[in-house]
Protein backbone atom coordinates (compact mmCIF):
# COMPACT_ATOMS: atom_id res chain seq x y z
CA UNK A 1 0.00 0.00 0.00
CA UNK A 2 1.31 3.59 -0.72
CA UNK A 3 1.05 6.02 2.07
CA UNK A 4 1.28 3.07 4.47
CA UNK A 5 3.70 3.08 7.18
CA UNK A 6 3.87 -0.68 8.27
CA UNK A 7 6.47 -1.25 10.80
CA UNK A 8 7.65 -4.62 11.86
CA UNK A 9 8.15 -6.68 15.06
CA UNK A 10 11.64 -5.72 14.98
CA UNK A 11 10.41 -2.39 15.58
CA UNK A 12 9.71 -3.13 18.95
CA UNK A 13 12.06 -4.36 21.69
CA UNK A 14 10.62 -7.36 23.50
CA UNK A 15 10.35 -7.41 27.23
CA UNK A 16 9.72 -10.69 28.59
CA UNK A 17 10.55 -11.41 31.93
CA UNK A 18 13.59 -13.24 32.76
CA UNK A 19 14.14 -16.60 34.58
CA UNK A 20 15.37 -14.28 37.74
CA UNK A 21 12.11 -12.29 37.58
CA UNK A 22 10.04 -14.98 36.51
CA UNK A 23 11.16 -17.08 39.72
CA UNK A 24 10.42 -14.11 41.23
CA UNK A 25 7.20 -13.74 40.56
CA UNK A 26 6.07 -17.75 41.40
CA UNK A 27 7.50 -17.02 45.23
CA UNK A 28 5.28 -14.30 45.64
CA UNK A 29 2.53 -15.49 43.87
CA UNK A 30 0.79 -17.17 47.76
CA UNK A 31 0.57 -13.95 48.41
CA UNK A 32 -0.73 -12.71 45.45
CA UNK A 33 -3.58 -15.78 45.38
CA UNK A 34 -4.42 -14.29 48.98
CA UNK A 35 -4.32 -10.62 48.43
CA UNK A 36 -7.11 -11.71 45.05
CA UNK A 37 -9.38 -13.96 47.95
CA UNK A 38 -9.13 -10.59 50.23
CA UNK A 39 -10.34 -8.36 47.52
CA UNK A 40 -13.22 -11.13 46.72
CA UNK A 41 -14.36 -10.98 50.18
CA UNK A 42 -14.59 -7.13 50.06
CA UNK A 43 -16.42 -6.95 47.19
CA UNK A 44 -18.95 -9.46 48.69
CA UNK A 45 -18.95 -7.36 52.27
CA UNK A 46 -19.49 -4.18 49.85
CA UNK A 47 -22.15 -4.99 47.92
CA UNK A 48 -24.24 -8.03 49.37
CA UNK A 49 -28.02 -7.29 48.93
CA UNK A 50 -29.27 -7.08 52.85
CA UNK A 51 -25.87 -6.52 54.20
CA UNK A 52 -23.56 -9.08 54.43
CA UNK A 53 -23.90 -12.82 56.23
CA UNK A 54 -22.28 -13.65 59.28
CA UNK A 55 -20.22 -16.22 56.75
CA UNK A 56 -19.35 -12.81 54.53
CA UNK A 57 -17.42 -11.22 57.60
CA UNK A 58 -16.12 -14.87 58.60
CA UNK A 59 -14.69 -15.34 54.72
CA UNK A 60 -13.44 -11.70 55.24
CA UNK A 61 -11.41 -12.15 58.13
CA UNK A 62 -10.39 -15.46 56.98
CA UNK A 63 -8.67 -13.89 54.00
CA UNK A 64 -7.35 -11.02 55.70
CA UNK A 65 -5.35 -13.37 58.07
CA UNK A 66 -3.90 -15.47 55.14
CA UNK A 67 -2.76 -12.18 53.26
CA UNK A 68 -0.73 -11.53 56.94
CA UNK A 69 0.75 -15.12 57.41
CA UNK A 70 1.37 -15.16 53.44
CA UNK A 71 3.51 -11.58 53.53
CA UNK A 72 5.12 -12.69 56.79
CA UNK A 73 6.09 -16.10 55.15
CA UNK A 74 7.63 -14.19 51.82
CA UNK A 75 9.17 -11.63 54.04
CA UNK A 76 11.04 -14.63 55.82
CA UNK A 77 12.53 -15.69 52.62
CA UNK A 78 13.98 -12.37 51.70
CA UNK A 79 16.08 -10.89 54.44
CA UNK A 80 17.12 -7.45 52.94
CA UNK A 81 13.78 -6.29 52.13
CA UNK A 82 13.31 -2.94 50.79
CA UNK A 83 17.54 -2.92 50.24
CA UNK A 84 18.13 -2.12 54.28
CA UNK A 85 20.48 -3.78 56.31
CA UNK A 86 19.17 -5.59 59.26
């Protein structure tokens, strides 16, 4: 086509993640499972017809507990987090 710019895949760089980031990713991703049940379970507290169940605030504060033993446990396995010296 005339007038047509068409630009190739070359064109852009490709930005997969690496093995390092990729392993990465897979030990945080308990915490990342919890953090998505948490954020279900607000939803549901949020906008349950008739307020929410007795078993809405149990599955609540069921997820918010696993988010906190799930960051403590990924904490554990990284002992400079954040870069500072301990």
């Amino acid at each position: 086509m005339e007038g047509h710019n068409v630009t190739s895949s070359d064109d852009f760089p490709r930005s997969e993640p690496s093995r390092t980031e990729l392993a990465e990713i897979e030990r945080e991703m308990p915490l990342i499972d919890a953090e998505v049940l948490l954020l279900d379970a607000q939803i549901t507290v949020l906008t349950s017809n008739g307020g929410p169940t007795d078993l809405d605030w149990q599955r609540l504060r069921r997820a918010q507990r696993r988010v906190l033993r799930e960051a403590r446990a990924l904490l554990a396995t990284k002992p400079n987090w954040g870069g500072r010296a301990a």
